[in-house]
Protein backbone atom coordinates (compact mmCIF):
# COMPACT_ATOMS: atom_id res chain seq x y z
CA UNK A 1 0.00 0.00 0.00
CA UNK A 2 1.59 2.92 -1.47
CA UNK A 3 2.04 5.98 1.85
CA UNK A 4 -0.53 8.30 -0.05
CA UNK A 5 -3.35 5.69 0.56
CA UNK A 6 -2.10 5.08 4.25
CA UNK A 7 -2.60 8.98 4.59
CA UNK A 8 -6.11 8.58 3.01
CA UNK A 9 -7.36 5.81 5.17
CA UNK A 10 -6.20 7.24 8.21
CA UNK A 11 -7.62 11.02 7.65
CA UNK A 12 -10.74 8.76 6.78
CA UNK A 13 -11.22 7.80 10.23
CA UNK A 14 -13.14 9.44 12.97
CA UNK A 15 -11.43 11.41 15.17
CA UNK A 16 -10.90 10.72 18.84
CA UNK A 17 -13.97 12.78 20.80
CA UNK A 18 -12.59 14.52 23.77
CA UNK A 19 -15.00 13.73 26.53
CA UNK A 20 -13.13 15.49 29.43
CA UNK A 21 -13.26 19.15 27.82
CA UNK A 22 -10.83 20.01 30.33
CA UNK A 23 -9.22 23.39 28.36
CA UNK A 24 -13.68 24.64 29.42
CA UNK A 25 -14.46 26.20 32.62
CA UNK A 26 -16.83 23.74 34.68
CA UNK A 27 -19.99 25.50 33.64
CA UNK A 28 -19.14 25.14 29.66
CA UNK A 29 -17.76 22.05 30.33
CA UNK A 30 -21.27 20.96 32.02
CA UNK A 31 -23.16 22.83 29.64
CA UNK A 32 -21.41 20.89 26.48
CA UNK A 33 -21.82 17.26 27.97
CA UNK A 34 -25.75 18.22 28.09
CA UNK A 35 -25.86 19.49 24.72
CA UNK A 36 -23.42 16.29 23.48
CA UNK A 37 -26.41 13.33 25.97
CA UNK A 38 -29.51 15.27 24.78
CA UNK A 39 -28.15 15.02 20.84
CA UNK A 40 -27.49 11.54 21.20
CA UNK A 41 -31.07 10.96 22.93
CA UNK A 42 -32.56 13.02 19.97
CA UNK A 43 -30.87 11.31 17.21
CA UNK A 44 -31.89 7.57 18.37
CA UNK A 45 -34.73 5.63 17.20
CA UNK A 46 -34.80 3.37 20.53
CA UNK A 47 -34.11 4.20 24.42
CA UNK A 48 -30.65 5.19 25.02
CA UNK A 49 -28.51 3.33 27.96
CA UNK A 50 -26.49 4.38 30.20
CA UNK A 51 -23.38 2.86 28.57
CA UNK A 52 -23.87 4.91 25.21
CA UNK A 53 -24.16 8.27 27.23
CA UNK A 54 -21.10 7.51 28.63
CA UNK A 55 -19.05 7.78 25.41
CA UNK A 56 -19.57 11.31 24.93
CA UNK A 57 -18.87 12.69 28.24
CA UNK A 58 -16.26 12.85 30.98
CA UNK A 59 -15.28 9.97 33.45
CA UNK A 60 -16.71 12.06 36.30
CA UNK A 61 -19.69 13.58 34.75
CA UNK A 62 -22.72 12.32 36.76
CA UNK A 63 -25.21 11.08 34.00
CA UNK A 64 -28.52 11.43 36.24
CA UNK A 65 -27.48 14.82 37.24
CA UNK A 66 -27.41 15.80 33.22
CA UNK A 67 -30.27 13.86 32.51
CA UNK A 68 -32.34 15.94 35.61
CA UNK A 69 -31.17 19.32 34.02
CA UNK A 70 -31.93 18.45 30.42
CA UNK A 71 -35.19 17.59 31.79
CA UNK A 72 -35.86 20.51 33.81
CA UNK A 73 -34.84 22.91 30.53
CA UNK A 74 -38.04 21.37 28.87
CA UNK A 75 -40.43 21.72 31.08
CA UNK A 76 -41.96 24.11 29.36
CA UNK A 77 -41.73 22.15 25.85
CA UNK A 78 -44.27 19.95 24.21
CA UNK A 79 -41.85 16.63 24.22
CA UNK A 80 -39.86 15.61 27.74
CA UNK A 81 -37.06 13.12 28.55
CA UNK A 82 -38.27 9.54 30.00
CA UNK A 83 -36.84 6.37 31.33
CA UNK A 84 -37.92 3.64 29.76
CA UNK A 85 -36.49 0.28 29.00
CA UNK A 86 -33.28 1.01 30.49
CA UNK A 87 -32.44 3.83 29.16
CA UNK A 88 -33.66 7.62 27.76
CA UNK A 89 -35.61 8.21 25.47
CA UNK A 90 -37.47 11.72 23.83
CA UNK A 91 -41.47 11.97 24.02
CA UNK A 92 -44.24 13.86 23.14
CA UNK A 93 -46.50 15.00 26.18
CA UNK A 94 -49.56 13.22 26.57
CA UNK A 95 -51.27 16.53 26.29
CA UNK A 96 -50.63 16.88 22.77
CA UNK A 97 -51.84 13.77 21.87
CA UNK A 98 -54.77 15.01 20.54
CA UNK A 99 -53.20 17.96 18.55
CA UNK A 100 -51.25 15.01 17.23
CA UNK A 101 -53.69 12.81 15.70
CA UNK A 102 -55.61 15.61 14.36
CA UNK A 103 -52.68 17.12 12.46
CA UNK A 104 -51.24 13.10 11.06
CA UNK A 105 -55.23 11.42 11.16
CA UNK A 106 -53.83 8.69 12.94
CA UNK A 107 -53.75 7.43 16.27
CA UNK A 108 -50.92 9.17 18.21
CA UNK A 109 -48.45 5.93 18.68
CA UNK A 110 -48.49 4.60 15.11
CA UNK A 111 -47.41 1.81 14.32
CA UNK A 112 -48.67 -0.42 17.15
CA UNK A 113 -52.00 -1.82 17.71
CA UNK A 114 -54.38 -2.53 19.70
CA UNK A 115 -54.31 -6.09 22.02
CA UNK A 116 -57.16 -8.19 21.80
CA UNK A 117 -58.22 -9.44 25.52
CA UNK A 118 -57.11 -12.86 25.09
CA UNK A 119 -53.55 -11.53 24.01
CA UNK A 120 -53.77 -8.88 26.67
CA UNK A 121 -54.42 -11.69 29.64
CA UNK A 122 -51.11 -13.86 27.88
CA UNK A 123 -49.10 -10.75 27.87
CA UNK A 124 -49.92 -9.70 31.57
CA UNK A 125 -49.27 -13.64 32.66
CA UNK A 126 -45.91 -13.57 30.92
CA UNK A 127 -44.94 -10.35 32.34
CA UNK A 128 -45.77 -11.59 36.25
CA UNK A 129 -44.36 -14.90 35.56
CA UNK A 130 -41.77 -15.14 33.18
CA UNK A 131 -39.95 -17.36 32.19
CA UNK A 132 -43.08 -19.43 31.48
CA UNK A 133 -43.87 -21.97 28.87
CA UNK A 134 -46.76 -22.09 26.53
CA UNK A 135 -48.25 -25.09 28.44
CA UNK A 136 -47.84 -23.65 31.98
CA UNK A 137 -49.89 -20.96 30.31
CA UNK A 138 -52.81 -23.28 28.85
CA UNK A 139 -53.14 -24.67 32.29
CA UNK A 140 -53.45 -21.48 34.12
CA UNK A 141 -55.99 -20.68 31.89
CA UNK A 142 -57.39 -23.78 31.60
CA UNK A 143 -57.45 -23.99 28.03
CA UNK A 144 -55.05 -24.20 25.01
CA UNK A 145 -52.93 -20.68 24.51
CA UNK A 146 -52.91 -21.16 21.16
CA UNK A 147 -49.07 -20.44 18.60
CA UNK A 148 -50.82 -18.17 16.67
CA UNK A 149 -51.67 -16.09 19.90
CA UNK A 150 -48.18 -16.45 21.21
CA UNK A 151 -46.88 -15.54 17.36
CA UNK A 152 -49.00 -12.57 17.32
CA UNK A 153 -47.25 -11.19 20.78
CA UNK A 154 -43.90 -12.32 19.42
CA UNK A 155 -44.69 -10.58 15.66
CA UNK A 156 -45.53 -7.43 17.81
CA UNK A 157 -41.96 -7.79 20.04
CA UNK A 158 -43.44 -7.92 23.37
CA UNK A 159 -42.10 -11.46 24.00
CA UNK A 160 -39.31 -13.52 22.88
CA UNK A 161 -38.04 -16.78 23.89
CA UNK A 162 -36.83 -17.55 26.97
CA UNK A 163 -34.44 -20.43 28.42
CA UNK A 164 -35.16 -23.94 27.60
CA UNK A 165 -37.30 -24.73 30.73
CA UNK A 166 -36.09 -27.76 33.12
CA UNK A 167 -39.89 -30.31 31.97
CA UNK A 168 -39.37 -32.98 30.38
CA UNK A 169 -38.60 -32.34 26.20
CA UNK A 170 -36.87 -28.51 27.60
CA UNK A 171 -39.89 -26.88 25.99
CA UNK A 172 -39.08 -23.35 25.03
CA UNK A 173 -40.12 -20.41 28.05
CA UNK A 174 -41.45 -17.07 26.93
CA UNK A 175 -40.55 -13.63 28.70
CA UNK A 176 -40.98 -9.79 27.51
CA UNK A 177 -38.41 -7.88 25.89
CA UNK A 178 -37.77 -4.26 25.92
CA UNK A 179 -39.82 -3.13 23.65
CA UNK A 180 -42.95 -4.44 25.91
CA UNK A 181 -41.05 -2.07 28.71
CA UNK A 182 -41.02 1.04 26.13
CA UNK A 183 -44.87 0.19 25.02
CA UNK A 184 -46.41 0.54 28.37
CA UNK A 185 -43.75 3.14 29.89
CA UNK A 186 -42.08 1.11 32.08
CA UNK A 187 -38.29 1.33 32.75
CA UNK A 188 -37.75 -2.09 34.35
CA UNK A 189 -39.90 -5.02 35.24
CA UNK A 190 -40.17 -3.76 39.12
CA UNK A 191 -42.40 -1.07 37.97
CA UNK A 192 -44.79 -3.44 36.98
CA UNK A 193 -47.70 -3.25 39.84
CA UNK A 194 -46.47 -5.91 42.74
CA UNK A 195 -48.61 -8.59 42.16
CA UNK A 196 -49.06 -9.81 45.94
CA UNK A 197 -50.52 -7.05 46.69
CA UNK A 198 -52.51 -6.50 44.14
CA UNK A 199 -53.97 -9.79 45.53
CA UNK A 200 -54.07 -9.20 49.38
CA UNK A 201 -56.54 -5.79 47.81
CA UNK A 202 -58.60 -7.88 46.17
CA UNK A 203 -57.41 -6.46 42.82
CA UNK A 204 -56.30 -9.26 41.12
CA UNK A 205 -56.95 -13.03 41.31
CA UNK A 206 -56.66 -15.94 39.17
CA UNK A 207 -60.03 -15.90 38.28
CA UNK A 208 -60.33 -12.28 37.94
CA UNK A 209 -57.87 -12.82 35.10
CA UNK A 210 -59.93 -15.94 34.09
CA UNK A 211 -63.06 -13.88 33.85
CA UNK A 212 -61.28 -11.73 31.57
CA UNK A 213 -60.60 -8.70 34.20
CA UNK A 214 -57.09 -6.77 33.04
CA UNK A 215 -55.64 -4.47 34.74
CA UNK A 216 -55.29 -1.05 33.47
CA UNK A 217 -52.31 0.05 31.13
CA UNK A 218 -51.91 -3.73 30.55
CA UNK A 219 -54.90 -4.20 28.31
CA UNK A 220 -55.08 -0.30 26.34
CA UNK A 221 -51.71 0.92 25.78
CA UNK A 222 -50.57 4.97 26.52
CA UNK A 223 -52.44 5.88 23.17
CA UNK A 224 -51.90 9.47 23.86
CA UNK A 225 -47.83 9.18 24.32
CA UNK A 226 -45.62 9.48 21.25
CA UNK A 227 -42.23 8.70 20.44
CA UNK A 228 -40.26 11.03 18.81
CA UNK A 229 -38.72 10.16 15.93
CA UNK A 230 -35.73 12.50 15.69
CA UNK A 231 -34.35 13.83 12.53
């Protein structure tokens, strides 16, 4: 390789980011690591971790810190900073949801739809009780759960397989991915309403779910929170 093309590929690659910024007073400094997280946040299509923040700022910049002051610098705009699905993502207010459909004519999270009730009552079992198997379902319900069901919430990407379960033939275990966690606006699986207690209130029961009783949020989705897009 002649040195003209070594020149070429190596002006071709991206230069090293300096994340410390330390030739910046602290507030520039501070004020460039939140312009650098809430870019990043902006320009994704899916919740951003913690891990990919981290590559664009200093080794003692406190990420929740930047996050809360991002956050308090829109609280007077139409879209906010959440946690969701382990990480940060931009969206629309729920106020606006409205103004939303009416400018687009379509319901305000596009792109997903609605759960029927049986797939809503196999989507809140999985989510209490993963890793469960298709069988272990059909006999809490007392009837077959059906593939097709289980390929319609797996189509969707609210569950995936989980690990081979320890029955006889290692039958294959279900469990929700992240995407379930950024459809109903949860950031990890201990937000999901503790399910003891739902029962010592009386609010939940095997045969409430039986007799087709879902919880709220787990059977109509946030229709009135959107994602943002970014550029």
């Amino acid at each position: 390789m002649s040195q003209a093309s070594v020149r070429r590929k190596k002006d071709e690659q991206p230069a090293l980011l300096d994340t410390e910024l330390e030739h910046l007073p602290p507030e520039l400094r501070w004020r460039e690591w939140m312009g650098r997280v809430e870019a990043v946040i902006f320009a994704a299509s899916e919740p951003v971790p913690r891990e990919v923040l981290a590559r664009v700022v200093g080794k003692n910049c406190n990420l929740d810190l930047v996050i809360d002051d991002i956050r308090a610098e829109l609280a007077g705009r139409p879209y906010e900073l959440v946690s969701v699905a382990g990480g940060w993502q931009h969206r629309t207010k729920k106020l606006f949801g409205d103004a939303i459909h009416a400018a687009f004519g379509t319901p305000a999270r596009q792109g997903t739809k609605e759960l029927s009730q049986s797939e809503a009552l196999v989507l809140m079992c999985i989510a209490y009780f993963q890793p469960i198997t298709r069988g272990e379902l059909s006999s809490f319900f007392g009837k077959e759960v059906s593939r097709d069901l289980i390929g319609a919430l797996r189509a969707q990407e609210l569950i995936t397989s989980g690990p081979r379960s320890p029955q006889p033939g290692a039958p294959y275990t279900y469990v929700t991915t992240k995407n379930f966690l950024s459809q109903f606006g949860l950031d990890t699986l201990r937000q999901l309403p503790d399910f003891e207690a739902l029962e010592d209130a009386g609010l939940l029961s095997k045969e409430k779910l039986l007799a087709g009783d879902i919880p709220a949020g787990l059977a109509n989705r946030e229709g009135d929170v959107v994602e943002d897009d970014g550029p």
